[in-house]
C-alpha atoms as a PDB file:
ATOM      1  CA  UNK A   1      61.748 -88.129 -34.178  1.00  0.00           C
ATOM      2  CA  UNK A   2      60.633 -91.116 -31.850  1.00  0.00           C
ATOM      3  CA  UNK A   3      57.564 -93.109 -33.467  1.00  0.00           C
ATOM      4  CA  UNK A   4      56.697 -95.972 -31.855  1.00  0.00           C
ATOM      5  CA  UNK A   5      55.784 -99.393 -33.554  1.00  0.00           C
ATOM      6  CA  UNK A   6      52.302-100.949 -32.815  1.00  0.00           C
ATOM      7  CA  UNK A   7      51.318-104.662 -33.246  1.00  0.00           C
ATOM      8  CA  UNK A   8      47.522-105.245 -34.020  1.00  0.00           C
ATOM      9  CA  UNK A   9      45.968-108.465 -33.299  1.00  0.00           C
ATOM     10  CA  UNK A  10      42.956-109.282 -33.957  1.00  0.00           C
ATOM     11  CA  UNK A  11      40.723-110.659 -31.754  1.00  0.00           C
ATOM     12  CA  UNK A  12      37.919-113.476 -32.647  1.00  0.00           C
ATOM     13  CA  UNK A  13      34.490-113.164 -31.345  1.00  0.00           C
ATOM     14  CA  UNK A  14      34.727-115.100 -28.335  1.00  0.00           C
ATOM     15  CA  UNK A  15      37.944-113.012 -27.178  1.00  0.00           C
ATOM     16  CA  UNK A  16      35.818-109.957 -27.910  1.00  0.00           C
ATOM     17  CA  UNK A  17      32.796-111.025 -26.129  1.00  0.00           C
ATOM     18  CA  UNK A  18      34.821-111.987 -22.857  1.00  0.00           C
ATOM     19  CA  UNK A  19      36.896-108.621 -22.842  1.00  0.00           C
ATOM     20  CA  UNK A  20      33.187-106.960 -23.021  1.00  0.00           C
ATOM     21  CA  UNK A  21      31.983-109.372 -20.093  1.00  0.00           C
ATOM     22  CA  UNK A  22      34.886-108.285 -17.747  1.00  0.00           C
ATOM     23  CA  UNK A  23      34.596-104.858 -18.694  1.00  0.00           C
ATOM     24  CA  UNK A  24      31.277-105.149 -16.929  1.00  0.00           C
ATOM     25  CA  UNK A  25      32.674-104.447 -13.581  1.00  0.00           C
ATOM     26  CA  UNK A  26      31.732-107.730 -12.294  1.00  0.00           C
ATOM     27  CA  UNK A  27      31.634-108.221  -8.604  1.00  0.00           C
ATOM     28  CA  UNK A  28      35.047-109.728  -7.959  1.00  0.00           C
ATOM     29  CA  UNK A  29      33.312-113.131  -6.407  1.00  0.00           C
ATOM     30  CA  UNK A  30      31.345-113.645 -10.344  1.00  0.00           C
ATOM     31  CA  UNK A  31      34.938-112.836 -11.976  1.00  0.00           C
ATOM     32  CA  UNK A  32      36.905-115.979  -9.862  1.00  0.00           C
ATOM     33  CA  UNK A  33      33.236-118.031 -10.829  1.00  0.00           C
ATOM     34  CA  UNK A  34      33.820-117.716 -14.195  1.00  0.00           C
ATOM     35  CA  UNK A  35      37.478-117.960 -14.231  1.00  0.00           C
ATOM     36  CA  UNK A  36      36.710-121.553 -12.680  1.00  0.00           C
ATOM     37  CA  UNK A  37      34.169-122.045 -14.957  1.00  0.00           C
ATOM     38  CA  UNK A  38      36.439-121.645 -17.720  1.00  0.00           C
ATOM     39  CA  UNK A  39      39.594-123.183 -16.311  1.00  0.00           C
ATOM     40  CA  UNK A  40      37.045-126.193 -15.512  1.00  0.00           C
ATOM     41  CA  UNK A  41      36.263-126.301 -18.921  1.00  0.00           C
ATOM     42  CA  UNK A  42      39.497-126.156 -20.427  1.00  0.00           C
ATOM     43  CA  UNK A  43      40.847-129.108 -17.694  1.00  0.00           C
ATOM     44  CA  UNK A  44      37.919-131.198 -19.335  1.00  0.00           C
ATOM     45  CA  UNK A  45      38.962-130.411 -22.997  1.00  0.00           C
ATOM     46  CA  UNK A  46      42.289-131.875 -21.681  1.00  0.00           C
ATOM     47  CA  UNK A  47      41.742-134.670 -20.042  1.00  0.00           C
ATOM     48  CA  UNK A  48      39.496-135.663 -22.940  1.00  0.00           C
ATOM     49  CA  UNK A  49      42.464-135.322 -24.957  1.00  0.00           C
ATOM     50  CA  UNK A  50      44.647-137.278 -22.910  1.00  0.00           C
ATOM     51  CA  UNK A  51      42.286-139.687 -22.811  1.00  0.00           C
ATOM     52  CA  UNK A  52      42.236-140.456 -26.267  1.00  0.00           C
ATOM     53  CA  UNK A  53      45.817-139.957 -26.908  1.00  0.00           C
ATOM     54  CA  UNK A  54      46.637-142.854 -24.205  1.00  0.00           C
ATOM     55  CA  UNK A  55      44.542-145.115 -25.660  1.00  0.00           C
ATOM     56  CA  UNK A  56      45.824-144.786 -28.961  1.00  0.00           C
ATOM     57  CA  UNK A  57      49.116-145.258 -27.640  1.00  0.00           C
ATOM     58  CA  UNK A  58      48.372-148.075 -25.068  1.00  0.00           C
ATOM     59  CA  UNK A  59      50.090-146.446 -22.223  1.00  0.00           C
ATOM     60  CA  UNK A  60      49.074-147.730 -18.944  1.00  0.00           C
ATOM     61  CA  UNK A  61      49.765-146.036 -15.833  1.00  0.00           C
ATOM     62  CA  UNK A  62      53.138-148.033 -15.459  1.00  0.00           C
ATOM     63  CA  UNK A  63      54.172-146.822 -18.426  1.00  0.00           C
ATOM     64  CA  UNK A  64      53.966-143.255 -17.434  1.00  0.00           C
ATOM     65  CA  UNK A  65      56.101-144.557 -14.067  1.00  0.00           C
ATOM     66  CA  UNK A  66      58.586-145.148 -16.362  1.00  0.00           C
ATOM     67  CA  UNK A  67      58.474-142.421 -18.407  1.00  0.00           C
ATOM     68  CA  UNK A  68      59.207-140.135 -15.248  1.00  0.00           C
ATOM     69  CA  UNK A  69      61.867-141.893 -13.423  1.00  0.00           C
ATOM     70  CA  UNK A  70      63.510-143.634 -16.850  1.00  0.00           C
ATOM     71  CA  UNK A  71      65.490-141.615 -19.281  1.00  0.00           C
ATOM     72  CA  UNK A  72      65.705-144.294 -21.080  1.00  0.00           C
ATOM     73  CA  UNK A  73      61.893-145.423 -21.859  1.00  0.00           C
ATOM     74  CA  UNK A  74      61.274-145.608 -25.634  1.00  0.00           C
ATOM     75  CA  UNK A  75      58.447-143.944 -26.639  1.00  0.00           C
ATOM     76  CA  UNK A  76      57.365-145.152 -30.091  1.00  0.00           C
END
């Protein structure tokens, strides 16, 4: 006997309400709209983030030269 082994997840509200939205059968023109509306407002979250964690640091914009093309940059 072959039984196979589910996983459940469970989904939070916002995960629920999208799979409802794009089981709408949205035109496929409003589904890449609010793709890039999301993916816009995830790249904002982001850079926000960024933001905030290079001031913290202090890292200029030579600094992150470094860190690309210098294996051996400290970062403290």
């Amino acid at each position: 006997m072959i039984t196979e082994k589910t996983e459940t997840t469970s989904l939070n509200s916002l995960q629920i309400s999208l799979l409802r939205l794009f089981d709408q059968k949205l035109d496929k023109t409003y589904t890449l709209e609010l793709r890039q509306i999301m993916m816009d407002f995830f790249d904002q979250k982001l850079q926000a983030e960024l933001n905030e964690v290079t001031t913290q640091k202090g890292y200029t914009d030579d600094d992150y030269r470094k860190m690309l093309h210098d294996d051996t940059f400290a970062i403290e």
